[in-house]
C-alpha atoms as a PDB file:
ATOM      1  CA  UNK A   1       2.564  10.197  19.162  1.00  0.00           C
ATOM      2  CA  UNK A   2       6.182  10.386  18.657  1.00  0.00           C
ATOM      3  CA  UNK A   3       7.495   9.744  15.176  1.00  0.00           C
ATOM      4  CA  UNK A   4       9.270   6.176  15.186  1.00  0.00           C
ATOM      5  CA  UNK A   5      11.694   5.278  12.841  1.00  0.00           C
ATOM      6  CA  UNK A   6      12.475   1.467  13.865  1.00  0.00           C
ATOM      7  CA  UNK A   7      11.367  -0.466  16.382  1.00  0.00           C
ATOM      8  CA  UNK A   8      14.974  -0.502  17.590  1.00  0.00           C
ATOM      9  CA  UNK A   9      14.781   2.844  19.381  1.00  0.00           C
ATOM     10  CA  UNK A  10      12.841   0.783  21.694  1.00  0.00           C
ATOM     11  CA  UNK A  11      14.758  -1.808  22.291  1.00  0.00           C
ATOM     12  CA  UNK A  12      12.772  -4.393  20.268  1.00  0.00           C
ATOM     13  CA  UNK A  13      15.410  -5.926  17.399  1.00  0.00           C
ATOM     14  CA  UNK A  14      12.763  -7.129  14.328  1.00  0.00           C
ATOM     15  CA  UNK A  15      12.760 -10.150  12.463  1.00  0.00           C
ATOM     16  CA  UNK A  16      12.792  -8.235   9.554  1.00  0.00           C
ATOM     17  CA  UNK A  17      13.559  -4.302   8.675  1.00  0.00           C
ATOM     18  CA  UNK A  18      11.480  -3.604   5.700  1.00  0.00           C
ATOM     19  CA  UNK A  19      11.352  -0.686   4.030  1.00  0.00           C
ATOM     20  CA  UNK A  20       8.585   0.872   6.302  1.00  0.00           C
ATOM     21  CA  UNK A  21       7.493  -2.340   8.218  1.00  0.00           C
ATOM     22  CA  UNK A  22       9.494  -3.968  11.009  1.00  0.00           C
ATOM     23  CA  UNK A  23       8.416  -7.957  11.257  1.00  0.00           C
ATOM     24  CA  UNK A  24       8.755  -9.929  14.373  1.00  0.00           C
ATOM     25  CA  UNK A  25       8.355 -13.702  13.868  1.00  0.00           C
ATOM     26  CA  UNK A  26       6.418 -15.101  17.344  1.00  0.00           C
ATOM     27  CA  UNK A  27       6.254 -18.696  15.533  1.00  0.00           C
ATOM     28  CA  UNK A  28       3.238 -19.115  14.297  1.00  0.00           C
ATOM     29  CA  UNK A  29       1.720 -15.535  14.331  1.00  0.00           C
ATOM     30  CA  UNK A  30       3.648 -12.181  13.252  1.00  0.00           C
ATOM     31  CA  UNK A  31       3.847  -9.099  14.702  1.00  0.00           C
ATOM     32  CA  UNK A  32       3.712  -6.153  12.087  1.00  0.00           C
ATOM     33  CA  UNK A  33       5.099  -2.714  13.231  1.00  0.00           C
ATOM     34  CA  UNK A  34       4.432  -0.018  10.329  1.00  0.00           C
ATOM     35  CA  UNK A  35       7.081   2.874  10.826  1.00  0.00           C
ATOM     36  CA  UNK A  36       6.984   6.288  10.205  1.00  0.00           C
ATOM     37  CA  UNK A  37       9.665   5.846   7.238  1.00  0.00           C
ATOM     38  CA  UNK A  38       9.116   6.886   3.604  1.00  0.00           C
ATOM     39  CA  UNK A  39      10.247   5.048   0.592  1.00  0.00           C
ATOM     40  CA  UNK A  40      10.698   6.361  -3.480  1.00  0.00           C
ATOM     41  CA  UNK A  41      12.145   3.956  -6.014  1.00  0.00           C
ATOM     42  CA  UNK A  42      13.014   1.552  -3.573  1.00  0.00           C
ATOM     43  CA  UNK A  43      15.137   3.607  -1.707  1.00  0.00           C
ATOM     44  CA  UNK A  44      14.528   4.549   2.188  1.00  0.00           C
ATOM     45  CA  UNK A  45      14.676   8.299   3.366  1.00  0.00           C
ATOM     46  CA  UNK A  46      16.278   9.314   6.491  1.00  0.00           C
ATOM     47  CA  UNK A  47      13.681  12.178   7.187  1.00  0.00           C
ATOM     48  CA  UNK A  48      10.497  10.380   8.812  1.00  0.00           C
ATOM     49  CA  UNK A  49       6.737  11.260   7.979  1.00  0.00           C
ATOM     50  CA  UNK A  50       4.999  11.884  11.783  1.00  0.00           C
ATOM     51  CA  UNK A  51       2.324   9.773  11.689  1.00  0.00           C
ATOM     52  CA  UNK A  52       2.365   8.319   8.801  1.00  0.00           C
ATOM     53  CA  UNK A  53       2.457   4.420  10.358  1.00  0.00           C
ATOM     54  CA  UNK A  54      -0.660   4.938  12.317  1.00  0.00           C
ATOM     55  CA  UNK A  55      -2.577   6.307   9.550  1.00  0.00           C
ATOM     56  CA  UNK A  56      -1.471   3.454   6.844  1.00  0.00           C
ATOM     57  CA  UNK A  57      -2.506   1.084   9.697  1.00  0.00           C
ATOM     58  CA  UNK A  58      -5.936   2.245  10.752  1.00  0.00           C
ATOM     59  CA  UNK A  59      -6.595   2.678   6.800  1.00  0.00           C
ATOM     60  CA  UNK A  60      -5.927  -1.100   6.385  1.00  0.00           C
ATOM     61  CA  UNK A  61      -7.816  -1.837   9.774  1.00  0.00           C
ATOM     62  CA  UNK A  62     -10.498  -0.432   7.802  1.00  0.00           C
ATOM     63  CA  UNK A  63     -10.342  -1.713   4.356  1.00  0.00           C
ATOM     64  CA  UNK A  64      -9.873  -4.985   5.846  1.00  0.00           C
ATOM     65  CA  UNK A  65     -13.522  -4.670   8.059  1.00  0.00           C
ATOM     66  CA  UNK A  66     -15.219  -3.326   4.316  1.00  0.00           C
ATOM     67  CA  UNK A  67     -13.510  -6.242   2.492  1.00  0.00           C
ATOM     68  CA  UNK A  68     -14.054  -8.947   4.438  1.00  0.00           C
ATOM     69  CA  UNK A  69     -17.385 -10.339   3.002  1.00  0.00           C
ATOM     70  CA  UNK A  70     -15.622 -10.749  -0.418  1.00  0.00           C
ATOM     71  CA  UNK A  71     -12.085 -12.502   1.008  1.00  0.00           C
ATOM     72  CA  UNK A  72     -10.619 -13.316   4.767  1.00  0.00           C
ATOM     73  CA  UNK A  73      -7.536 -11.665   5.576  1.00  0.00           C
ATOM     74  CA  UNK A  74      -4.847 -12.436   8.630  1.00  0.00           C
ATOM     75  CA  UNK A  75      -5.628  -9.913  11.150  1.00  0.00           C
ATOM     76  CA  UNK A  76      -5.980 -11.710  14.803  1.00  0.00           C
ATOM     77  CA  UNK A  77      -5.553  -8.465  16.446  1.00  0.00           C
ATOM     78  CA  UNK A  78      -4.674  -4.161  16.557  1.00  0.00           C
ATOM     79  CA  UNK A  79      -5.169  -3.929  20.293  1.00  0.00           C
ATOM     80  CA  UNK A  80      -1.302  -3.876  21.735  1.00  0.00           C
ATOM     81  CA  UNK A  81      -3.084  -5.409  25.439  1.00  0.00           C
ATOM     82  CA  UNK A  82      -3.761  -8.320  23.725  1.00  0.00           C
ATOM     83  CA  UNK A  83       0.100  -8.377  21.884  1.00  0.00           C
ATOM     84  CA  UNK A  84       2.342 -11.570  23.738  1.00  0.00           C
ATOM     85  CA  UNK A  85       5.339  -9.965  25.985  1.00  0.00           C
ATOM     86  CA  UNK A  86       7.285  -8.012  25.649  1.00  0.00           C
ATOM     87  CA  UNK A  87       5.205  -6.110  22.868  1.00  0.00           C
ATOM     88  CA  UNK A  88       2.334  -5.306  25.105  1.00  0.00           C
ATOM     89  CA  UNK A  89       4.664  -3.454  27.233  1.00  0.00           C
ATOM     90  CA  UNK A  90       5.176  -1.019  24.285  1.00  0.00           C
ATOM     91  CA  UNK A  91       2.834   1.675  23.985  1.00  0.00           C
ATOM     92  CA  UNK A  92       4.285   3.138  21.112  1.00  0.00           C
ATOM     93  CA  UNK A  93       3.237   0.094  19.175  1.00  0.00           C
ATOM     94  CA  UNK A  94      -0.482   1.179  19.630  1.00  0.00           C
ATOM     95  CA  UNK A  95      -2.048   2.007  16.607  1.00  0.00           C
ATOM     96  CA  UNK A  96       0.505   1.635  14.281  1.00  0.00           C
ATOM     97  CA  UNK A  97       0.919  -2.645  14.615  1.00  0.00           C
ATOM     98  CA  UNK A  98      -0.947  -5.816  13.780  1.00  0.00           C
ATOM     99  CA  UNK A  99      -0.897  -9.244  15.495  1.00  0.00           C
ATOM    100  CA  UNK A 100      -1.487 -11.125  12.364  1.00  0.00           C
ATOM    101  CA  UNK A 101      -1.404 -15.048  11.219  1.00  0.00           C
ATOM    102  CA  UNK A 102       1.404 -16.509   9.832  1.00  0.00           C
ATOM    103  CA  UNK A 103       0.682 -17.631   6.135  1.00  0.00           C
ATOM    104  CA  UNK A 104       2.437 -19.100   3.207  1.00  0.00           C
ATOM    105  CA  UNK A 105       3.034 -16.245   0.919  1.00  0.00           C
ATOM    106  CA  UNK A 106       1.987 -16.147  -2.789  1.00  0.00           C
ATOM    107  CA  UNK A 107       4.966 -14.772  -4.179  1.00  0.00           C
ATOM    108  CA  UNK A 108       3.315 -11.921  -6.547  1.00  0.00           C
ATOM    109  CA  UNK A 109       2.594  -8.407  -6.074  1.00  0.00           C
ATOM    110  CA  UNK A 110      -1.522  -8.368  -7.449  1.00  0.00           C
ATOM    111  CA  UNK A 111      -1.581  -5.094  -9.320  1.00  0.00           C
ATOM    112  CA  UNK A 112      -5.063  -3.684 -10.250  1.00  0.00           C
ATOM    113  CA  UNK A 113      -5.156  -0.754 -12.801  1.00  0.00           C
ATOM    114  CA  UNK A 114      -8.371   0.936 -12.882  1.00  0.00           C
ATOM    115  CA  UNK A 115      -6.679   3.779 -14.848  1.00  0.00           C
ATOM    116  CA  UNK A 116      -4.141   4.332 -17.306  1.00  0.00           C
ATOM    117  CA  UNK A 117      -0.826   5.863 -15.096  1.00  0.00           C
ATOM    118  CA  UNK A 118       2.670   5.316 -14.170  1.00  0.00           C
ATOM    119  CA  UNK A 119       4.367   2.494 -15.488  1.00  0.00           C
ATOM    120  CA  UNK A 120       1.724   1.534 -17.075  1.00  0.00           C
ATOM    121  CA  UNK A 121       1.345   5.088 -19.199  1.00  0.00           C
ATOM    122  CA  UNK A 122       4.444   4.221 -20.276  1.00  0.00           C
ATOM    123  CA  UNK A 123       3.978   1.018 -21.083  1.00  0.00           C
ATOM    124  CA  UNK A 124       0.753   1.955 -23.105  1.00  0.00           C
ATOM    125  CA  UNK A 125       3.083   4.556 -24.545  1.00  0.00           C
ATOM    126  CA  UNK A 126       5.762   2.097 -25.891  1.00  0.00           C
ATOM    127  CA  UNK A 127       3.599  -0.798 -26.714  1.00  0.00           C
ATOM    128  CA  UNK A 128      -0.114  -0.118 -27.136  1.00  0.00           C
ATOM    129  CA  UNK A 129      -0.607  -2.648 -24.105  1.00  0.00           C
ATOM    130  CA  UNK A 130      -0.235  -2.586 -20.581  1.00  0.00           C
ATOM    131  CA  UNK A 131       2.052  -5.401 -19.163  1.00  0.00           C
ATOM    132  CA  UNK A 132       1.050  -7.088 -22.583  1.00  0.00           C
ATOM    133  CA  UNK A 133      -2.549  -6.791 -22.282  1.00  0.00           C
ATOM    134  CA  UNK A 134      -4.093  -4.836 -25.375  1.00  0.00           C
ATOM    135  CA  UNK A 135      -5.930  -1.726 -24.962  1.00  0.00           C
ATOM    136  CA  UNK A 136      -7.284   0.287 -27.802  1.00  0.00           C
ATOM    137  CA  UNK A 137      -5.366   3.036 -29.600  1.00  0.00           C
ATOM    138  CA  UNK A 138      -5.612   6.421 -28.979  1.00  0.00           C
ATOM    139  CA  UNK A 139      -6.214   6.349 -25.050  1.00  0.00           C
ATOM    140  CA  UNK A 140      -4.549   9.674 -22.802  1.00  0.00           C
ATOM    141  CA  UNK A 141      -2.668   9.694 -19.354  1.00  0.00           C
ATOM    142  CA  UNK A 142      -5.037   9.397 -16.562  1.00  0.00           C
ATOM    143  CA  UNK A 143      -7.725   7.556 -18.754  1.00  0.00           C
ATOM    144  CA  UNK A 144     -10.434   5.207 -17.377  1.00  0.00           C
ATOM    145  CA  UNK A 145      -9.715   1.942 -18.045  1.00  0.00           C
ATOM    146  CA  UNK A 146     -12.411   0.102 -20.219  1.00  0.00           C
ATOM    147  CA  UNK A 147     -12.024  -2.641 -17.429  1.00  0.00           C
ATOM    148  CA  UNK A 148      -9.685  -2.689 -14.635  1.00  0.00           C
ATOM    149  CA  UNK A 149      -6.785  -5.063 -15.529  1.00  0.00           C
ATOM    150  CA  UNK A 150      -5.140  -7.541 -13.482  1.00  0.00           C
ATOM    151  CA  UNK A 151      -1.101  -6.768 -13.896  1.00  0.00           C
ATOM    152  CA  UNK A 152       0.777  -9.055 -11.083  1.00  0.00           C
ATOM    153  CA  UNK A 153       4.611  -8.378 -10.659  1.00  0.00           C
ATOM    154  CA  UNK A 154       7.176 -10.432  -8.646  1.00  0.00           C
ATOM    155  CA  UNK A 155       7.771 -10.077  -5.675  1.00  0.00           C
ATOM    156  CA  UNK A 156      11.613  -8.707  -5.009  1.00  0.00           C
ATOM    157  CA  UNK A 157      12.617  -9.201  -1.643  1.00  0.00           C
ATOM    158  CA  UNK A 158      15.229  -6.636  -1.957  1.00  0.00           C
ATOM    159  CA  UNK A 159      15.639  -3.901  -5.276  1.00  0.00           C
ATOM    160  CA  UNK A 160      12.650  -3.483  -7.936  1.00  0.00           C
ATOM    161  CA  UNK A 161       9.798  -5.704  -8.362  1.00  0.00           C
ATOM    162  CA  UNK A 162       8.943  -6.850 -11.960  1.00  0.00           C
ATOM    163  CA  UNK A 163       5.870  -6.914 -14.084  1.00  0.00           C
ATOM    164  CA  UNK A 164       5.126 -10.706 -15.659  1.00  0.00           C
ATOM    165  CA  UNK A 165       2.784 -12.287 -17.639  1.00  0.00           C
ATOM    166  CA  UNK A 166      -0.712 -13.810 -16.225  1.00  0.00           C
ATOM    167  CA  UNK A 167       1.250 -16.724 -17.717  1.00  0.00           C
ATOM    168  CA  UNK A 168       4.217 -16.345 -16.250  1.00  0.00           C
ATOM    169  CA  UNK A 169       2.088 -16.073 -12.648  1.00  0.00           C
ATOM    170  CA  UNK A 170       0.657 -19.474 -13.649  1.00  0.00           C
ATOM    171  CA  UNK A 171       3.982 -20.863 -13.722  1.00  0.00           C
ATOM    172  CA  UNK A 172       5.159 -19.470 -10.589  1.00  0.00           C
ATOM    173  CA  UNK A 173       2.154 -19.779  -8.312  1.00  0.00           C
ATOM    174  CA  UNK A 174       0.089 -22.356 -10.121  1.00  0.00           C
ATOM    175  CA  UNK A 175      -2.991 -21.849 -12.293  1.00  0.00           C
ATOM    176  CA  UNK A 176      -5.404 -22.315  -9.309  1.00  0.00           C
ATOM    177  CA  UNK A 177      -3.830 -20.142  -7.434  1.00  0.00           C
ATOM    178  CA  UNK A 178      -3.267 -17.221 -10.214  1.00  0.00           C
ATOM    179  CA  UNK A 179      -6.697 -17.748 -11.236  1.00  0.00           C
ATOM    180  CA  UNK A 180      -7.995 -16.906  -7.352  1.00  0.00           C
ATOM    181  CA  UNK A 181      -5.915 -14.304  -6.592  1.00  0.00           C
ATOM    182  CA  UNK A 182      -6.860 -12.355 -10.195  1.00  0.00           C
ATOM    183  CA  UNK A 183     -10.554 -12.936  -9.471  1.00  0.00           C
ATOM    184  CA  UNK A 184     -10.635 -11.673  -5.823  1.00  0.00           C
ATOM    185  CA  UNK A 185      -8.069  -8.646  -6.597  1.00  0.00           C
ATOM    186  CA  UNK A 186     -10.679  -7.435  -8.760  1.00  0.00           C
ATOM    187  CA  UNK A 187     -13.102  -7.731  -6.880  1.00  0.00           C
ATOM    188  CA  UNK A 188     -11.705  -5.902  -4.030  1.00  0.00           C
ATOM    189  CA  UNK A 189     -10.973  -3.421  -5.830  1.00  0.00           C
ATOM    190  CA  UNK A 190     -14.203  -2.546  -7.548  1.00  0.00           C
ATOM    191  CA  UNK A 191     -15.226  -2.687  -4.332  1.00  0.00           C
ATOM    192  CA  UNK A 192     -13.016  -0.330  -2.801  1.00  0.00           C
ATOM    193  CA  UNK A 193     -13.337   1.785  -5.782  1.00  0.00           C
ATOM    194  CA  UNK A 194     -16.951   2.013  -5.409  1.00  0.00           C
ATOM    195  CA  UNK A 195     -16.344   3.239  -1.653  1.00  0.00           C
ATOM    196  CA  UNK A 196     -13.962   5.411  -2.281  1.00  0.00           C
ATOM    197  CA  UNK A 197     -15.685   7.187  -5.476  1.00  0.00           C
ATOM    198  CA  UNK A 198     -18.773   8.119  -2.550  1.00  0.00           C
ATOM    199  CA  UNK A 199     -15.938   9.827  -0.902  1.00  0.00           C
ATOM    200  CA  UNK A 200     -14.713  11.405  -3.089  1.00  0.00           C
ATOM    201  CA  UNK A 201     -11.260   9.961  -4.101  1.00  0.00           C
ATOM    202  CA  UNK A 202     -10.470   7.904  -7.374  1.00  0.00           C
ATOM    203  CA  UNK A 203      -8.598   4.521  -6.740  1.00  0.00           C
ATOM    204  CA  UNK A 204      -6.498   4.543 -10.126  1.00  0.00           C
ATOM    205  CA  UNK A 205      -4.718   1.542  -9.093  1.00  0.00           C
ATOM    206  CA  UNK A 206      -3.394  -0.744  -6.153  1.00  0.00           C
ATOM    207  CA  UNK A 207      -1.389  -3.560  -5.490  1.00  0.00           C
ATOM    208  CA  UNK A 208      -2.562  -6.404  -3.346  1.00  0.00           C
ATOM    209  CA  UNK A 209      -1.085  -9.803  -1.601  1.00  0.00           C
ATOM    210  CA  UNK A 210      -2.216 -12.894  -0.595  1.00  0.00           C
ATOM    211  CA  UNK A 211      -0.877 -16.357   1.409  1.00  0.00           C
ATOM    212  CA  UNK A 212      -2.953 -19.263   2.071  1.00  0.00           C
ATOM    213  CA  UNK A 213      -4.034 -20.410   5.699  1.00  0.00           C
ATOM    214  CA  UNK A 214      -5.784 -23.082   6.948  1.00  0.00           C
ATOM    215  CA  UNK A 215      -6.765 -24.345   3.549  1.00  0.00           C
ATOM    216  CA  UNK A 216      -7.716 -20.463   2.290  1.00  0.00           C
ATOM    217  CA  UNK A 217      -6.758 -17.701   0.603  1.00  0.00           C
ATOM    218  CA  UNK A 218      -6.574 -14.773   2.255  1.00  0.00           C
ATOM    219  CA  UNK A 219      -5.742 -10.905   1.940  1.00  0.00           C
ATOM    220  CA  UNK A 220      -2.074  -9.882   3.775  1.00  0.00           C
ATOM    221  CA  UNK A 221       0.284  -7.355   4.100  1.00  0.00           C
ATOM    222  CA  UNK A 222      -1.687  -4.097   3.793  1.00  0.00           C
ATOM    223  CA  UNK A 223      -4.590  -2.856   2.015  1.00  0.00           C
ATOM    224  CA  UNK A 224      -5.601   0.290  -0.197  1.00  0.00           C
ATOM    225  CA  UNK A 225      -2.999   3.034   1.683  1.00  0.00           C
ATOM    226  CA  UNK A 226      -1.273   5.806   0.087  1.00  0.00           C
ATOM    227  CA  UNK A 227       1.977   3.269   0.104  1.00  0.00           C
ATOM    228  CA  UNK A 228       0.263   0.772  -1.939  1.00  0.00           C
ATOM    229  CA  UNK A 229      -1.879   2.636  -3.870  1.00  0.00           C
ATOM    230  CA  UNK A 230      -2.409   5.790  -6.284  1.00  0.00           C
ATOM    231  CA  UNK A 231      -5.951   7.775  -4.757  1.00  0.00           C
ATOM    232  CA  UNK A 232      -6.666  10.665  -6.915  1.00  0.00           C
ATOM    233  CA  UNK A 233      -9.297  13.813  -5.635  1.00  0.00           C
ATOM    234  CA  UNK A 234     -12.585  13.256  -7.613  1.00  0.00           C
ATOM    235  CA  UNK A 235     -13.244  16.922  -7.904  1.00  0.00           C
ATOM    236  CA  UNK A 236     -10.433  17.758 -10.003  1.00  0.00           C
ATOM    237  CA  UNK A 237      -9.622  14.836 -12.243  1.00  0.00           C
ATOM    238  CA  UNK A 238      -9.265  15.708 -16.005  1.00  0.00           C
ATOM    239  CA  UNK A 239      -8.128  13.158 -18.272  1.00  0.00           C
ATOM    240  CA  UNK A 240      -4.948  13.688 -20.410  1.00  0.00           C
ATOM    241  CA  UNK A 241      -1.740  14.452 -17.858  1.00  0.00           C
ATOM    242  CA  UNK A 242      -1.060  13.728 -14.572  1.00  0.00           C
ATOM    243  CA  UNK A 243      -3.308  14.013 -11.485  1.00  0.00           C
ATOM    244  CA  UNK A 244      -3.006  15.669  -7.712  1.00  0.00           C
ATOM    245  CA  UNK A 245      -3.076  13.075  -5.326  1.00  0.00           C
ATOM    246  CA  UNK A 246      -3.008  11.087  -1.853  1.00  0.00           C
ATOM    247  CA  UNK A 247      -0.521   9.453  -2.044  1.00  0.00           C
ATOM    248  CA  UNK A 248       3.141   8.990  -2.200  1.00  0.00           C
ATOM    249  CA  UNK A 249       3.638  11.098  -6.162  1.00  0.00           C
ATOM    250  CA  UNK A 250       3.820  14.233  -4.280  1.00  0.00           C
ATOM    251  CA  UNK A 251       7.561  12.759  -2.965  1.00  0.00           C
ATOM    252  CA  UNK A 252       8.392  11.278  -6.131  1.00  0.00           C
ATOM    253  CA  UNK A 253       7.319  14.454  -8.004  1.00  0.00           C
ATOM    254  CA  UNK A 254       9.826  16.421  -5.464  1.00  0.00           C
ATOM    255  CA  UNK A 255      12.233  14.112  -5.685  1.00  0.00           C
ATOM    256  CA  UNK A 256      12.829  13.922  -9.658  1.00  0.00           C
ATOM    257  CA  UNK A 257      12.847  17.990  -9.994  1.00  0.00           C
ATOM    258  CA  UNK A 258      15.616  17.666  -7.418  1.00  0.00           C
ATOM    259  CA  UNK A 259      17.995  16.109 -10.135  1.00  0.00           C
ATOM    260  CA  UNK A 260      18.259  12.635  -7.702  1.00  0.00           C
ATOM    261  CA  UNK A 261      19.125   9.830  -9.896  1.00  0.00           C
ATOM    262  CA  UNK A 262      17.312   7.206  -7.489  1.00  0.00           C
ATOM    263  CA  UNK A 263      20.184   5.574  -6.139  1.00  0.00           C
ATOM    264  CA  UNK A 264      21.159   5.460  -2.321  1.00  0.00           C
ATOM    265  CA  UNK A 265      21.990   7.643  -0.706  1.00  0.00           C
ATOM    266  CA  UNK A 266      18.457   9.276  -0.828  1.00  0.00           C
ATOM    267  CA  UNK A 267      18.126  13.288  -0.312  1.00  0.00           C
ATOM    268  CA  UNK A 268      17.432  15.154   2.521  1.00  0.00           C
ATOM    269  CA  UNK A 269      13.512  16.169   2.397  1.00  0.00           C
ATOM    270  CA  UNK A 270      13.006  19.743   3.411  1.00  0.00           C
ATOM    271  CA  UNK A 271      10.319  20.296   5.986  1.00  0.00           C
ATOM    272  CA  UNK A 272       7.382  21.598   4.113  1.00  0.00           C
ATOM    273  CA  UNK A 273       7.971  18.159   1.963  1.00  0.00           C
ATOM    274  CA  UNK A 274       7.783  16.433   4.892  1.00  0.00           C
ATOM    275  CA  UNK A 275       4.687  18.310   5.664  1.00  0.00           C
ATOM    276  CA  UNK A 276       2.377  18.379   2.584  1.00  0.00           C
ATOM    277  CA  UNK A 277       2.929  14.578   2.616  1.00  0.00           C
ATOM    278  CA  UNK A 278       1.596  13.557   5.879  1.00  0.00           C
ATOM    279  CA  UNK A 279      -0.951  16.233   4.917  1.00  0.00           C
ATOM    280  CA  UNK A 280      -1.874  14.082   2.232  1.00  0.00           C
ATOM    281  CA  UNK A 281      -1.740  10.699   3.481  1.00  0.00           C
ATOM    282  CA  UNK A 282      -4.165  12.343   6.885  1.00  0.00           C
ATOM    283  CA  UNK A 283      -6.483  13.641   3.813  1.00  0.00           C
ATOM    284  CA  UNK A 284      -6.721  10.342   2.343  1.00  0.00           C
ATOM    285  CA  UNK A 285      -8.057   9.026   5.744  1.00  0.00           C
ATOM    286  CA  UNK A 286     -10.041  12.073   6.805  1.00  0.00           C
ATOM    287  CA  UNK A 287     -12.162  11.289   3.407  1.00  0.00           C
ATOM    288  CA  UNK A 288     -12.113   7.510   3.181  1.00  0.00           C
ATOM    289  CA  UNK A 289     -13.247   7.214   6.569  1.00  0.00           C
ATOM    290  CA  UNK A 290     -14.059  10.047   8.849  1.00  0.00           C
ATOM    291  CA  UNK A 291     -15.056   8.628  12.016  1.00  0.00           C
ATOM    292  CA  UNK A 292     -11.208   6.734  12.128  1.00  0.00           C
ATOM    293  CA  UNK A 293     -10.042   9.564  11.174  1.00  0.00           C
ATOM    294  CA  UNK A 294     -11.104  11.586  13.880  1.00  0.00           C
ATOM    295  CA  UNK A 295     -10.767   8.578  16.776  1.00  0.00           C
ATOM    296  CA  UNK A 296      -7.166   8.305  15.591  1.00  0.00           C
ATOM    297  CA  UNK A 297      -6.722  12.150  15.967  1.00  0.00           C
ATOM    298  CA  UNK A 298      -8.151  12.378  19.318  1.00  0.00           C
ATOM    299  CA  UNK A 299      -5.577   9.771  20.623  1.00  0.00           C
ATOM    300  CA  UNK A 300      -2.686  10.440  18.295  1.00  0.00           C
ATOM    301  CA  UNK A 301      -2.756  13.793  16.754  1.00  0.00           C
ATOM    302  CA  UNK A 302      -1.666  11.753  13.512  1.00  0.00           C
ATOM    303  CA  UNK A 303      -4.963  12.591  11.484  1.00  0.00           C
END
């Protein structure tokens, strides 16, 4: 599979250029093209990770078949022979693209924190709370939770997103619809937590979305990747500093010891960076679900 930075290299002008997703608007349905691009504090890198938009797909193909007993979600279809023309033309769409249903968005991010990390270390640091939720004194980096917590953010079109109050989300959404999307982001992710703690890997947190169609609310976007999410080896986590992981950290890690003051234009990543991160993200699928992991490497060579 050739890396694929837009879907303009093959002739196909999107929608909408995301920061690793191309969107094509077919009316009523979308078409959702996940790239090979890498982002870190909003900001796009030039230097593409091979493989890496096959792998986040088939990990959300997946998540979304485990998940879909607890909430629906908009998937009509991964197979590009079923994809409307010109798209089914396109080889290079297979495997890393969804035919999906068009939805009205809820316009929040749905954070789950399982564990105490990130920007919401530092919160705990500051405050005592996380997104001004309480937690007990005393508590390290890395920490179990005592109960995941439901943290939503906005959702920023363009530049950062921005945690906000379960109150604030009332206002924004409604209370119906804050109250359904906090009950059914936690339970997704205990769920996902509990399958990914047989494999091995520690969900510490995720971020989810929803949009309502045909009268329900259902799970969009993507689901439990290394983009979205912070997976953690089981084997060696120690509470009390940071953890090795899955997912995207090993960039931002790189990125923040090269003195880069996370505005545009982003570095240059060297190649072993580019490396040991699509090792990581192939690692995350090789243990949260073998048997895709090893289809998708028999067709791809991504995993």
């Amino acid at each position: 599979m050739r890396a694929l930075g837009s879907t303009q290299e093959l002739g196909l002008t999107p929608t909408r250029h995301g920061k690793v997703r191309d969107l094509f608007d077919l009316g009523d349905r979308l078409l959702l093209v996940a790239s090979d691009r890498i982002s870190a504090y909003d900001v796009v890198f030039d230097d593409l990770i091979p493989g890496k938009g096959a792998m986040l797909t088939r990990m959300s193909l997946e998540w979304f078949r485990l998940l879909s007993d607890i909430v629906p979600n908009h998937l009509i279809t991964a197979d590009v022979r079923e994809f409307p023309e010109p798209f089914c033309r396109h080889r290079e769409l297979a495997d890393r693209s969804m035919l999906v249903h068009k939805v009205e968005r809820v316009d929040a991010e749905c954070i789950v924190r399982g564990y105490l990390s990130g920007s919401g270390w530092r919160d705990y640091n500051r405050t005592g709370s996380v997104c001004g939720i309480a937690l007990p004194a005393g508590l390290t980096e890395s920490e179990r939770l005592p109960a995941p917590l439901f943290t939503p953010s906005t959702k920023a079109d363009s530049g950062h997103d921005e945690n906000i109050s379960f109150d604030a989300l009332v206002r924004l959404v409604s209370e119906a619809t804050a109250n359904a999307v906090a009950r059914l982001s936690i339970a997704v992710y205990q769920r996902a937590a509990e399958h990914a703690a047989g494999h091995g890997i520690i969900v510490a947190d995720t971020k989810f979305e929803f949009g309502h169609h045909a009268g329900a609310l259902i799970l969009i976007d993507e689901a439990l990747t290394p983009d979205s999410s912070r997976f953690w080896p089981a084997e060696a986590y120690r509470a009390g500093g940071p953890q090795p992981s899955f997912d995207k950290q090993f960039l931002r890690d790189w990125v923040d010891a090269s003195g880069w003051n996370h505005t545009p234009p982003a570095p240059r990543l060297p190649a072993d960076v580019v490396r040991r991160t699509a090792d990581r993200y192939a690692e995350a699928l090789r243990r949260l679900f073998p048997p895709a992991a090893r289809e998708l490497a028999a067709k791809t060579g991504a995993a």
